[in-house]
PDB file of N, CA and C in Angstrom:
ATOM      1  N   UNK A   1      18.261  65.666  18.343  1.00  0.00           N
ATOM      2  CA  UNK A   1      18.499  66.296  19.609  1.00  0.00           C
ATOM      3  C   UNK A   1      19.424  65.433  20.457  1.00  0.00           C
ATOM      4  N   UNK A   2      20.296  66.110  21.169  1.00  0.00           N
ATOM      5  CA  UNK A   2      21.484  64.971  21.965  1.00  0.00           C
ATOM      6  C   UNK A   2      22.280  64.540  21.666  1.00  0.00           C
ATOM      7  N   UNK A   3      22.349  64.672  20.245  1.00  0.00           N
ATOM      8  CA  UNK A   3      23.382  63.734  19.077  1.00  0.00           C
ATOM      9  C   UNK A   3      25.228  64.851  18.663  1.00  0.00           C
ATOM     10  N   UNK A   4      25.539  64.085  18.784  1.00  0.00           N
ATOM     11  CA  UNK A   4      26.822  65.422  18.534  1.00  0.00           C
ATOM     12  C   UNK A   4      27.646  64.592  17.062  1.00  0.00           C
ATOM     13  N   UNK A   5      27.596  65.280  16.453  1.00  0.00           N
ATOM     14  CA  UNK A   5      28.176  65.271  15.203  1.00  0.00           C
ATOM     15  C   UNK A   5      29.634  65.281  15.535  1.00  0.00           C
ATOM     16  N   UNK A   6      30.682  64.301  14.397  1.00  0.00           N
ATOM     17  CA  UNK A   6      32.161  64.363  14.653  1.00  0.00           C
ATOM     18  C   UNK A   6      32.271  64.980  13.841  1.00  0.00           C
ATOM     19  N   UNK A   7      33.827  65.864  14.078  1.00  0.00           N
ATOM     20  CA  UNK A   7      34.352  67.283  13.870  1.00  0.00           C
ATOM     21  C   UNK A   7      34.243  66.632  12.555  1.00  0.00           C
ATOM     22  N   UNK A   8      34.712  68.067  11.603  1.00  0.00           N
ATOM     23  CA  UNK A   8      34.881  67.507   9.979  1.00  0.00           C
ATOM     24  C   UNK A   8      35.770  68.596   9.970  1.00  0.00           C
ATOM     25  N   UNK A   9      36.198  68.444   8.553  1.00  0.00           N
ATOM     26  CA  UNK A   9      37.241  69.727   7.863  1.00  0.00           C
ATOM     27  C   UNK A   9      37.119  70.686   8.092  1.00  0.00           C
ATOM     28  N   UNK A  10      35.791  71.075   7.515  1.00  0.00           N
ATOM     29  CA  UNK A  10      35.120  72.001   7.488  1.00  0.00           C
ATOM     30  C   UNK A  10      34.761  73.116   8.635  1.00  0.00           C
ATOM     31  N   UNK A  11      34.952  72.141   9.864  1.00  0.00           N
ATOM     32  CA  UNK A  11      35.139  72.818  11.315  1.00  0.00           C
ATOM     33  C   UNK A  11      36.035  73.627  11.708  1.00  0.00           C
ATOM     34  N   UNK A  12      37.178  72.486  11.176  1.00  0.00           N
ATOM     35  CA  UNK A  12      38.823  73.035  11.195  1.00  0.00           C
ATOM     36  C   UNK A  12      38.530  74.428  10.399  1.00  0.00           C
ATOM     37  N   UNK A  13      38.241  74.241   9.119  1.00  0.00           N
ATOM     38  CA  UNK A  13      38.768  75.192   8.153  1.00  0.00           C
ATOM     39  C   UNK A  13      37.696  76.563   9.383  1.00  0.00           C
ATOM     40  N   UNK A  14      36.688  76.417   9.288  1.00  0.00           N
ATOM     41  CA  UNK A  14      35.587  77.429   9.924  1.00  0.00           C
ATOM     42  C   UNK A  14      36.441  78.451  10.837  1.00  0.00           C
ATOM     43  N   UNK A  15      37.270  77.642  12.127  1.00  0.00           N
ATOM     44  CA  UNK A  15      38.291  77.798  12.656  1.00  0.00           C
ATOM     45  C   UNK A  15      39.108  78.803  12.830  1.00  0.00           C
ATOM     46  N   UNK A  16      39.831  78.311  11.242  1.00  0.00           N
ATOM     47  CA  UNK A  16      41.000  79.259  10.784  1.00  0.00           C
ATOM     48  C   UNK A  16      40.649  80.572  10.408  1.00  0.00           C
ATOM     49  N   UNK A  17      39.081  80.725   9.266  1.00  0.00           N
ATOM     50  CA  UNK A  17      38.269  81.560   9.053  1.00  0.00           C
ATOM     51  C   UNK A  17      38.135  82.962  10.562  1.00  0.00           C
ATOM     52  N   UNK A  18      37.817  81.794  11.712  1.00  0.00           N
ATOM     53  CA  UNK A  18      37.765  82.868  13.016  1.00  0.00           C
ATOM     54  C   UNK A  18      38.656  83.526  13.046  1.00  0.00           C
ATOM     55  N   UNK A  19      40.291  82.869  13.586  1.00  0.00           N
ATOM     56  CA  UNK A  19      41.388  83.448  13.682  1.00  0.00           C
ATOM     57  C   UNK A  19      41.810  84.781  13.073  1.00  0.00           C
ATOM     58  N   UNK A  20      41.579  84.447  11.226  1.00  0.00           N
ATOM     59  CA  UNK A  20      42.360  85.272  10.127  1.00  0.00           C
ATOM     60  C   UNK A  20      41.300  86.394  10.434  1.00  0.00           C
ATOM     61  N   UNK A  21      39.600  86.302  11.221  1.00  0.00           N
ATOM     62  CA  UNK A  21      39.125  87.677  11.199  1.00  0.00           C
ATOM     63  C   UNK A  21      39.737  88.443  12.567  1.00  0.00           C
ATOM     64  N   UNK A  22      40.308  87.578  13.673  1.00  0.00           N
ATOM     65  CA  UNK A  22      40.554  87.977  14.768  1.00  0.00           C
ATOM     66  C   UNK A  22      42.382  88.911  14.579  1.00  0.00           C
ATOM     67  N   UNK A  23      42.895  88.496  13.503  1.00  0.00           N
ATOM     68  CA  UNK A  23      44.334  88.659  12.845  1.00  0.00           C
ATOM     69  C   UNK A  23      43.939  90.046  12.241  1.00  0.00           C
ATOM     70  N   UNK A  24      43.274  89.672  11.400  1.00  0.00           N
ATOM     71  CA  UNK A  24      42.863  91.277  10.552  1.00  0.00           C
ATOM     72  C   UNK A  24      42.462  92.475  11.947  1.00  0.00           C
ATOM     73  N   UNK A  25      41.602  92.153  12.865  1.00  0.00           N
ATOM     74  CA  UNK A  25      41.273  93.269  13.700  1.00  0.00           C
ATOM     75  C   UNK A  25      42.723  93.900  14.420  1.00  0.00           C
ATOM     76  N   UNK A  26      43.136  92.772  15.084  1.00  0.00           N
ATOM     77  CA  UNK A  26      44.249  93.108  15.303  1.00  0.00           C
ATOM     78  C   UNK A  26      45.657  93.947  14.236  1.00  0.00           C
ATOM     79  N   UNK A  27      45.586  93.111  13.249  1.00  0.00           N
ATOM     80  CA  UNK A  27      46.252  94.334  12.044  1.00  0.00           C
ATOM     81  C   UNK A  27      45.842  95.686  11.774  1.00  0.00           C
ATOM     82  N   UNK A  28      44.535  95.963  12.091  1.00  0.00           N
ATOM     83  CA  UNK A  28      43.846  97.056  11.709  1.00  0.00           C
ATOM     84  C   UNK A  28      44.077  98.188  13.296  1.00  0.00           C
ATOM     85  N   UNK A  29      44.765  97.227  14.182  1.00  0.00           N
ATOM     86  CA  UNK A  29      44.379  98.067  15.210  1.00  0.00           C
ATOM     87  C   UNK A  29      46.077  99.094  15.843  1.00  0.00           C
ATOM     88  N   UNK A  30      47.096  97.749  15.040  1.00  0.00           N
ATOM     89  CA  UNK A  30      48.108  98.358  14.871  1.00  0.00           C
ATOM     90  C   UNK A  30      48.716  98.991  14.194  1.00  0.00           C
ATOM     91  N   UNK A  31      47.917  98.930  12.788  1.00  0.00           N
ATOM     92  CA  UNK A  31      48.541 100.031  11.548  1.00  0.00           C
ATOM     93  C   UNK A  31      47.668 101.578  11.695  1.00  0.00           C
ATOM     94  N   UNK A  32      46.437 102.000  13.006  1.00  0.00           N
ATOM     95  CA  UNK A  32      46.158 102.609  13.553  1.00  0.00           C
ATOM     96  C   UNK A  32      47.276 103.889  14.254  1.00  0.00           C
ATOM     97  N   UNK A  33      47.921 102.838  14.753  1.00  0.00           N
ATOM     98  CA  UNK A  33      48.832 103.064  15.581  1.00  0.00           C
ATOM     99  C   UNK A  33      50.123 103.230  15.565  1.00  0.00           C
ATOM    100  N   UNK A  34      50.556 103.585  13.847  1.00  0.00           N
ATOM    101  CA  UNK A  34      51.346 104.091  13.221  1.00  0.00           C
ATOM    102  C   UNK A  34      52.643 102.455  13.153  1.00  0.00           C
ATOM    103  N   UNK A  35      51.922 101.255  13.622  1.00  0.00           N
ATOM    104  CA  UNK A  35      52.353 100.038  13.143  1.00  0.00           C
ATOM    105  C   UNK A  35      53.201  99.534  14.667  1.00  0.00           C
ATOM    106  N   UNK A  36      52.473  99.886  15.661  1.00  0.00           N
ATOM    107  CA  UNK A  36      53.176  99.731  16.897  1.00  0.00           C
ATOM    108  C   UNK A  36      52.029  98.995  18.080  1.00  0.00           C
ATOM    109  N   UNK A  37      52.315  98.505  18.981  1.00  0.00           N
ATOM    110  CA  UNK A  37      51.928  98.085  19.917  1.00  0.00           C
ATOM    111  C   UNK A  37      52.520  98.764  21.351  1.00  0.00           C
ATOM    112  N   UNK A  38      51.266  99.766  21.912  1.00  0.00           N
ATOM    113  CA  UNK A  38      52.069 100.001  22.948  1.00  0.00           C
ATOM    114  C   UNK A  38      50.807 100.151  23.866  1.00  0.00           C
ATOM    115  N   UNK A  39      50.560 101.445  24.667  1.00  0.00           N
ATOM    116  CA  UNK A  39      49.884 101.314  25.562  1.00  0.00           C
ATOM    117  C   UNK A  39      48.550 101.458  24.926  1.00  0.00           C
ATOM    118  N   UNK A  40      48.232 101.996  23.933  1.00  0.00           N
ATOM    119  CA  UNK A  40      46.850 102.697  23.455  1.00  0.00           C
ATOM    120  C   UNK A  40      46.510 102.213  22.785  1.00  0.00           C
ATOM    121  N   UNK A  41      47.494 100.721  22.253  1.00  0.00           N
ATOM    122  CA  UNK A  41      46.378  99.330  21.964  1.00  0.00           C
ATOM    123  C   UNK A  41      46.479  98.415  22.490  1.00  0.00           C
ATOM    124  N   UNK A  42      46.932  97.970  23.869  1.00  0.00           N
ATOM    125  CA  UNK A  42      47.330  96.848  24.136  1.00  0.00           C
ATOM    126  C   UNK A  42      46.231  96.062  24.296  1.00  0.00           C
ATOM    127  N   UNK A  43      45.311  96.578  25.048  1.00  0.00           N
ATOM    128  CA  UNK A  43      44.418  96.074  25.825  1.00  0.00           C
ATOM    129  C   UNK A  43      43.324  95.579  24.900  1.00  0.00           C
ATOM    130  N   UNK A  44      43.188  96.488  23.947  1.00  0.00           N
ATOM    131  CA  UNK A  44      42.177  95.512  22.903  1.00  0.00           C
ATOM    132  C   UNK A  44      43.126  94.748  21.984  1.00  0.00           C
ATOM    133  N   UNK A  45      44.156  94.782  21.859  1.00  0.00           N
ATOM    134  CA  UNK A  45      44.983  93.279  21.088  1.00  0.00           C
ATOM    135  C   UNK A  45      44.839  92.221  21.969  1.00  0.00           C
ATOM    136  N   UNK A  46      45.224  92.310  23.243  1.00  0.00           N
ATOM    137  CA  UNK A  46      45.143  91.304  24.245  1.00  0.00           C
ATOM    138  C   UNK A  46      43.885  90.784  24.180  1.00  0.00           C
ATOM    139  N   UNK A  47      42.505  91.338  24.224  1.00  0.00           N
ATOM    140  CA  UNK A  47      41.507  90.540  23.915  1.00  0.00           C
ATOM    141  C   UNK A  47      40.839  89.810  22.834  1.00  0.00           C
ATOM    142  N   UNK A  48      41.581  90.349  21.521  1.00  0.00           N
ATOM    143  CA  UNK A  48      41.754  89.497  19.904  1.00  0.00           C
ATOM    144  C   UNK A  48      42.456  88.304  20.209  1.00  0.00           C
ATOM    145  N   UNK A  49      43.464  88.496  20.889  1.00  0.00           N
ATOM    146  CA  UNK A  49      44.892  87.736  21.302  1.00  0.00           C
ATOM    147  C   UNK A  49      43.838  86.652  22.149  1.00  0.00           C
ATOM    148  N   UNK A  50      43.262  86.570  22.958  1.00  0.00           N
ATOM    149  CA  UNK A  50      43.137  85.445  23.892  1.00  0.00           C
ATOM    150  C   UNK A  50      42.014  84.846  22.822  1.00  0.00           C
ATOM    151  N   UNK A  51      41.105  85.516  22.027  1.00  0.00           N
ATOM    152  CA  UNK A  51      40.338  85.209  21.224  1.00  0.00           C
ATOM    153  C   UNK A  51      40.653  83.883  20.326  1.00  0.00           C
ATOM    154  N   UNK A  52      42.265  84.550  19.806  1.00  0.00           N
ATOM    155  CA  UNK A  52      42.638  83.597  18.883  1.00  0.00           C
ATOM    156  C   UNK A  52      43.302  82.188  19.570  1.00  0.00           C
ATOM    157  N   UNK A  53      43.734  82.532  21.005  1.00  0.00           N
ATOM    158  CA  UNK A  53      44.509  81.444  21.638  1.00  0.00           C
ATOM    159  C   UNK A  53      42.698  80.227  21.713  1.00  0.00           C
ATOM    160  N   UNK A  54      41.915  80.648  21.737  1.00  0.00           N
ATOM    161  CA  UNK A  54      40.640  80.254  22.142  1.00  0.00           C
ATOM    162  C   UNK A  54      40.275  79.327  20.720  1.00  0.00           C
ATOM    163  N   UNK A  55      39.750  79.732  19.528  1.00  0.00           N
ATOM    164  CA  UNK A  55      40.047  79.676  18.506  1.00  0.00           C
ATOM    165  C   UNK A  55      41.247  78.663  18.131  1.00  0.00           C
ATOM    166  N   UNK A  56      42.179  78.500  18.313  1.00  0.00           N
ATOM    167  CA  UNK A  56      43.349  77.767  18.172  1.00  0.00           C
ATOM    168  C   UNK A  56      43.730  76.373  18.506  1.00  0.00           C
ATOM    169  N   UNK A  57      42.826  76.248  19.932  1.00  0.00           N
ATOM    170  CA  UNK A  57      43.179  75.783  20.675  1.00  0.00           C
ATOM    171  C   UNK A  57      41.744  74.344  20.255  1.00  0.00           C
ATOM    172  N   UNK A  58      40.651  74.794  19.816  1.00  0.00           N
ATOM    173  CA  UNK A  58      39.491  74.235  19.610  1.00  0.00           C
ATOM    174  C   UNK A  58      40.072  73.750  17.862  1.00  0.00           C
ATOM    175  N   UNK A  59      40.603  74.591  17.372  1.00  0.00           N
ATOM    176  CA  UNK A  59      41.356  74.237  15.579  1.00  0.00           C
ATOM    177  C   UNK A  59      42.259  72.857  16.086  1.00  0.00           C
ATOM    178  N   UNK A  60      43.235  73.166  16.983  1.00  0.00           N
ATOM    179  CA  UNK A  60      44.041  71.849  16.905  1.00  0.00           C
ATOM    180  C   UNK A  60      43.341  70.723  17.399  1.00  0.00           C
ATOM    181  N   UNK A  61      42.310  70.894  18.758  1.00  0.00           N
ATOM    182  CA  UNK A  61      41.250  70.211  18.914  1.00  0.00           C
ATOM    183  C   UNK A  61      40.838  68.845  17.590  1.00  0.00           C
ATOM    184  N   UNK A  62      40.281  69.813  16.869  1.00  0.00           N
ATOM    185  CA  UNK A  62      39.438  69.609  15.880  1.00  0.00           C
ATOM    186  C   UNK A  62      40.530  68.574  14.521  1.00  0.00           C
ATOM    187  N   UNK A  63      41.456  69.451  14.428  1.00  0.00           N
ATOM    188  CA  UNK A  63      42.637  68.501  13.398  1.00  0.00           C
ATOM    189  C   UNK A  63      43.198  66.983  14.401  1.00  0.00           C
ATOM    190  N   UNK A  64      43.149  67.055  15.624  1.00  0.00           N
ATOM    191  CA  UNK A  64      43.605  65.724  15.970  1.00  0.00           C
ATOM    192  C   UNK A  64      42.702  64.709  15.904  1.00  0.00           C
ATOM    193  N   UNK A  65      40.793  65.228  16.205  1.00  0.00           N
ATOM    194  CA  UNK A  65      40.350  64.413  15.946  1.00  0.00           C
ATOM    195  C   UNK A  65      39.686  63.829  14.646  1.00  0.00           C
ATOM    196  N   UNK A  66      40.855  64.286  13.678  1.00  0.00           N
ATOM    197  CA  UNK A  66      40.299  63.930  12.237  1.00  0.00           C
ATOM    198  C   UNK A  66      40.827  62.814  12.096  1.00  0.00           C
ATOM    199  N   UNK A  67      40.159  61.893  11.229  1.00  0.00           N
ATOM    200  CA  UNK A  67      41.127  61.032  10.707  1.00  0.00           C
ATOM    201  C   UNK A  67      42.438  61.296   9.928  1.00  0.00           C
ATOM    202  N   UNK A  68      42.790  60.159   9.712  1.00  0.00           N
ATOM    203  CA  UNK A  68      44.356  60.630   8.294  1.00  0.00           C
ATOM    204  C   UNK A  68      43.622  60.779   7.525  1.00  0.00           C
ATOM    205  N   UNK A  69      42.655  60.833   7.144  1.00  0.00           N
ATOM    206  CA  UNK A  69      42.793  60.498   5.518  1.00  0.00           C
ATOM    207  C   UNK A  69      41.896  62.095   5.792  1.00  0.00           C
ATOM    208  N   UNK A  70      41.175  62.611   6.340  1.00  0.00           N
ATOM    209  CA  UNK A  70      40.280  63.804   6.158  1.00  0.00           C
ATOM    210  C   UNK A  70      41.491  64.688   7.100  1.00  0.00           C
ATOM    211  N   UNK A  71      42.639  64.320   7.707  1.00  0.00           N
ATOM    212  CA  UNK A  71      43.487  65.389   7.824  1.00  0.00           C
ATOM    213  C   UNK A  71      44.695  65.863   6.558  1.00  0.00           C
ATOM    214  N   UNK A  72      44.560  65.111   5.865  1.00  0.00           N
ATOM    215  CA  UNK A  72      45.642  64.525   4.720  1.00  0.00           C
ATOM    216  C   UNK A  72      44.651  65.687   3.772  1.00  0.00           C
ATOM    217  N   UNK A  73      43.380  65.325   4.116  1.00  0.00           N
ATOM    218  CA  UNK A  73      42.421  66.399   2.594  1.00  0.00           C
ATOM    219  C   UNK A  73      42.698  67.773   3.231  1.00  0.00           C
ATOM    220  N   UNK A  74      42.627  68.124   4.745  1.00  0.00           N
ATOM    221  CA  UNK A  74      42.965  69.410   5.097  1.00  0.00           C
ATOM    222  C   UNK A  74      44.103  70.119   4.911  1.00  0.00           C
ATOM    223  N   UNK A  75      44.916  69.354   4.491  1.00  0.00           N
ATOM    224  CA  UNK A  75      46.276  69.995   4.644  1.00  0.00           C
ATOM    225  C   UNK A  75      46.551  70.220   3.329  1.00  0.00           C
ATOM    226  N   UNK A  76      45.684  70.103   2.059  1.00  0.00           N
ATOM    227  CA  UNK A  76      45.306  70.120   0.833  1.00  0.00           C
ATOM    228  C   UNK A  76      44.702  71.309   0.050  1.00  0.00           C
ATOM    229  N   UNK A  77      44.148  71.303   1.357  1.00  0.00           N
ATOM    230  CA  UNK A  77      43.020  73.249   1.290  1.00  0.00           C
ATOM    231  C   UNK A  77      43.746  74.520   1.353  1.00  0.00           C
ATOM    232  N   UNK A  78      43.700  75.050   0.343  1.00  0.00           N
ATOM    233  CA  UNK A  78      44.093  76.224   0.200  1.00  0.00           C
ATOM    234  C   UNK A  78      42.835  77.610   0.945  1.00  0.00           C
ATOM    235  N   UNK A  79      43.540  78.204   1.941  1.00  0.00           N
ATOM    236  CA  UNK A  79      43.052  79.209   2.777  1.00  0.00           C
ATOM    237  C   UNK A  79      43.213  80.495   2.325  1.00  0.00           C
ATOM    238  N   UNK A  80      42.451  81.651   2.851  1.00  0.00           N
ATOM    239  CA  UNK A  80      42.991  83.033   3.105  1.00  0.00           C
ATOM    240  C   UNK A  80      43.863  83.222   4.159  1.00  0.00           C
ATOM    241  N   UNK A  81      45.036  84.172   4.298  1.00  0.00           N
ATOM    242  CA  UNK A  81      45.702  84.591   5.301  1.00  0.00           C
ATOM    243  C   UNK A  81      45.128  85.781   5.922  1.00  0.00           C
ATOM    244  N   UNK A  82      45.722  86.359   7.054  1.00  0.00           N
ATOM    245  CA  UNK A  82      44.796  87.728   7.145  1.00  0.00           C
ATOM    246  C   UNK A  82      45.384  89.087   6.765  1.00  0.00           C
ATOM    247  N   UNK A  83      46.570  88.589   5.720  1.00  0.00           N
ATOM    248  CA  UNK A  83      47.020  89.648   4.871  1.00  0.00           C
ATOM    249  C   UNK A  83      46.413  89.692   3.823  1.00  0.00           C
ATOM    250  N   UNK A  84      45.969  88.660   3.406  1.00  0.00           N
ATOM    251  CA  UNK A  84      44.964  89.127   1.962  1.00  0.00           C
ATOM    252  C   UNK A  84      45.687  87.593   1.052  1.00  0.00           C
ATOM    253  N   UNK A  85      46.900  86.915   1.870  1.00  0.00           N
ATOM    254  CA  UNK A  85      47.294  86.395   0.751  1.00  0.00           C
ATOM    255  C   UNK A  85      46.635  84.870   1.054  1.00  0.00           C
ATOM    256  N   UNK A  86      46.532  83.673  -0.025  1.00  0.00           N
ATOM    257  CA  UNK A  86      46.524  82.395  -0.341  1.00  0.00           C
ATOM    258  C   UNK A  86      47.075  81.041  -0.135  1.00  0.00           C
ATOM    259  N   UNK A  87      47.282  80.590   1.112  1.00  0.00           N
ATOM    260  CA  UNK A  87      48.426  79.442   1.251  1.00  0.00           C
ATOM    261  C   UNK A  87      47.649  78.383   0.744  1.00  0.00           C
ATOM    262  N   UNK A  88      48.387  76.862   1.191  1.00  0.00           N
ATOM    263  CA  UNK A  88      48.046  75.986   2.015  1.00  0.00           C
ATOM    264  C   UNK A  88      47.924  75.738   3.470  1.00  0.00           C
ATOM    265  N   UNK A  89      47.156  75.261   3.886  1.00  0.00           N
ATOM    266  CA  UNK A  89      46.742  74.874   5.283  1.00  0.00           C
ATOM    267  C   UNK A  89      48.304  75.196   6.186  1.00  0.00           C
ATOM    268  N   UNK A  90      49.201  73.778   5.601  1.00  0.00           N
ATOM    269  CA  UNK A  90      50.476  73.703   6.590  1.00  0.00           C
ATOM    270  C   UNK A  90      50.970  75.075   6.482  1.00  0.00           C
ATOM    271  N   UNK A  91      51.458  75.899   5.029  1.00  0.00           N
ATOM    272  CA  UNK A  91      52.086  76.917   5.304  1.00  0.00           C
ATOM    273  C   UNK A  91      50.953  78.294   5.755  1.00  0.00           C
ATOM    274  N   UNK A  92      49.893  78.269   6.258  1.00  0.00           N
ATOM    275  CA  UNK A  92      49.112  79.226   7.024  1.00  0.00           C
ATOM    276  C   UNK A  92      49.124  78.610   8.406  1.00  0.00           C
ATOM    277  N   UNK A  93      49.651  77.360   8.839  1.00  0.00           N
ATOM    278  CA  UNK A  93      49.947  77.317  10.163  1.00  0.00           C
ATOM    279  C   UNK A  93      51.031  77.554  10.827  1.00  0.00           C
ATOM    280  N   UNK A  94      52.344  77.742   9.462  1.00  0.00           N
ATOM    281  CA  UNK A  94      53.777  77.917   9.884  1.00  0.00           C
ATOM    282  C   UNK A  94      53.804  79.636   9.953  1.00  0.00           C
ATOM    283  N   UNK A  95      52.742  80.529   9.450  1.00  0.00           N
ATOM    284  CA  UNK A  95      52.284  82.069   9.367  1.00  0.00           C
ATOM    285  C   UNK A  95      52.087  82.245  10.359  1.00  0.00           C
ATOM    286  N   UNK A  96      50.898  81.150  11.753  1.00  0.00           N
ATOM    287  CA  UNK A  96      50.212  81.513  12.570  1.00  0.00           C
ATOM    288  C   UNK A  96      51.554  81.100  13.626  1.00  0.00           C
ATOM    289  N   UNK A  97      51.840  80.524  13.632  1.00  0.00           N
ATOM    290  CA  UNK A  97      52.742  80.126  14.568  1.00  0.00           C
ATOM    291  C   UNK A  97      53.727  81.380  14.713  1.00  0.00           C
ATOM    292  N   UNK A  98      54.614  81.538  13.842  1.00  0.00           N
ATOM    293  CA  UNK A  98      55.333  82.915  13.808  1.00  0.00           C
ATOM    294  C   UNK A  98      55.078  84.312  14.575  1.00  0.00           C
ATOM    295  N   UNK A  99      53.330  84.276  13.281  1.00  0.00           N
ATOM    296  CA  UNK A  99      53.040  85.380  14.116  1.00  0.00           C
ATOM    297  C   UNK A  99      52.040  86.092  15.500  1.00  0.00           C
ATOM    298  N   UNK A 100      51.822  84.493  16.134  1.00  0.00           N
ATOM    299  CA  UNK A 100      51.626  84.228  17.587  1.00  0.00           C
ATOM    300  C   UNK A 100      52.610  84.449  18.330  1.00  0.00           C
ATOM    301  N   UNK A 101      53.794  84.135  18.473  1.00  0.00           N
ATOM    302  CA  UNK A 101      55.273  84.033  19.184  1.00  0.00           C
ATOM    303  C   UNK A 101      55.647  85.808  18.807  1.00  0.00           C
ATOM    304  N   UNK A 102      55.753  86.368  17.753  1.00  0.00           N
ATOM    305  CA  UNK A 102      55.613  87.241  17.671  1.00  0.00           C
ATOM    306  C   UNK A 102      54.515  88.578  18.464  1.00  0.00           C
ATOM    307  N   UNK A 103      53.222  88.421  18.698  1.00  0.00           N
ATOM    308  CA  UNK A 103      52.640  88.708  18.986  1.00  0.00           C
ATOM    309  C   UNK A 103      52.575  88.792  20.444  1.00  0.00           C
ATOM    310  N   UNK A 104      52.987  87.153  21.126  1.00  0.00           N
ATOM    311  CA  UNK A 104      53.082  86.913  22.316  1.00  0.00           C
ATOM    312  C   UNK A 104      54.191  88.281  22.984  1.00  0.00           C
ATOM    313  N   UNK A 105      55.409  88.115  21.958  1.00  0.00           N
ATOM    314  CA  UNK A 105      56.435  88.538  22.882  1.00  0.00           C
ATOM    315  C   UNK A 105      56.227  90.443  23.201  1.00  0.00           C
ATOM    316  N   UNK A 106      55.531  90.973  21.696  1.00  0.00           N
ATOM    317  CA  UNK A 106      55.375  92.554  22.060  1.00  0.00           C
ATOM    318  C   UNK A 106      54.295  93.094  23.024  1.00  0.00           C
ATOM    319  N   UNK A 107      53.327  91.877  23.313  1.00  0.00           N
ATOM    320  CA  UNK A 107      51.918  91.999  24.216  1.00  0.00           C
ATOM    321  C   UNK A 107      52.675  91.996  25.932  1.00  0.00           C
ATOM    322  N   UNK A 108      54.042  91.304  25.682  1.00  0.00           N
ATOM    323  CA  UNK A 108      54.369  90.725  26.894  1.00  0.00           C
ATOM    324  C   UNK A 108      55.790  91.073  27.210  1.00  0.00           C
ATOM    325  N   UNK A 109      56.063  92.375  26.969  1.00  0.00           N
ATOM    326  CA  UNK A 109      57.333  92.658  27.332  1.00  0.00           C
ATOM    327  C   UNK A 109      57.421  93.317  28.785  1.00  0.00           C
TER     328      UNK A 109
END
């Protein structure tokens, strides 16, 4: 009781796990929508959307306070994307990045 455990991989990875389900809702909510973002989904993307900024923000959290050597094993781990496909860590963060900035700009025109 009181004791707080330091982050591990496994946190990180847990993390990413959130995101890619918060990615899929959001995919599911725009291929609804004949693959568009407009008024009659904005408002529930925007709340996936802050979800994942939330999520993201606790992931990078979590990777700075790893060591090298247990960030070196993370970046080793092969993930799900929330297309269905298989990376590594770095190239599912160069995915998320993309398609955040992406995301940002059609939520926010």
């Amino acid at each position: 009781m009181g004791f707080f455990l330091p982050d591990t991989e496994a946190d990180a990875l847990k993390q990413i796990e959130k995101i890619n389900s918060e990615m899929r809702a959001i995919s599911a909510l725009i291929h609804l929508n004949y693959d568009m973002i407009d008024g009659r989904n904005r408002h529930q993307i925007k709340s996936h959307f802050a979800n994942i900024v939330r999520y993201g923000n606790k992931y990078d959290r979590i990777k700075q306070s790893l060591s090298e050597m247990d960030r070196m094993l993370m970046m080793g781990a092969t993930v799900d994307v929330w297309n269905g496909e298989r990376v590594g860590v770095l190239m599912w963060e160069s995915y998320f990045r993309n398609t955040m900035e992406y995301l940002y700009q059609n939520l926010n025109y």
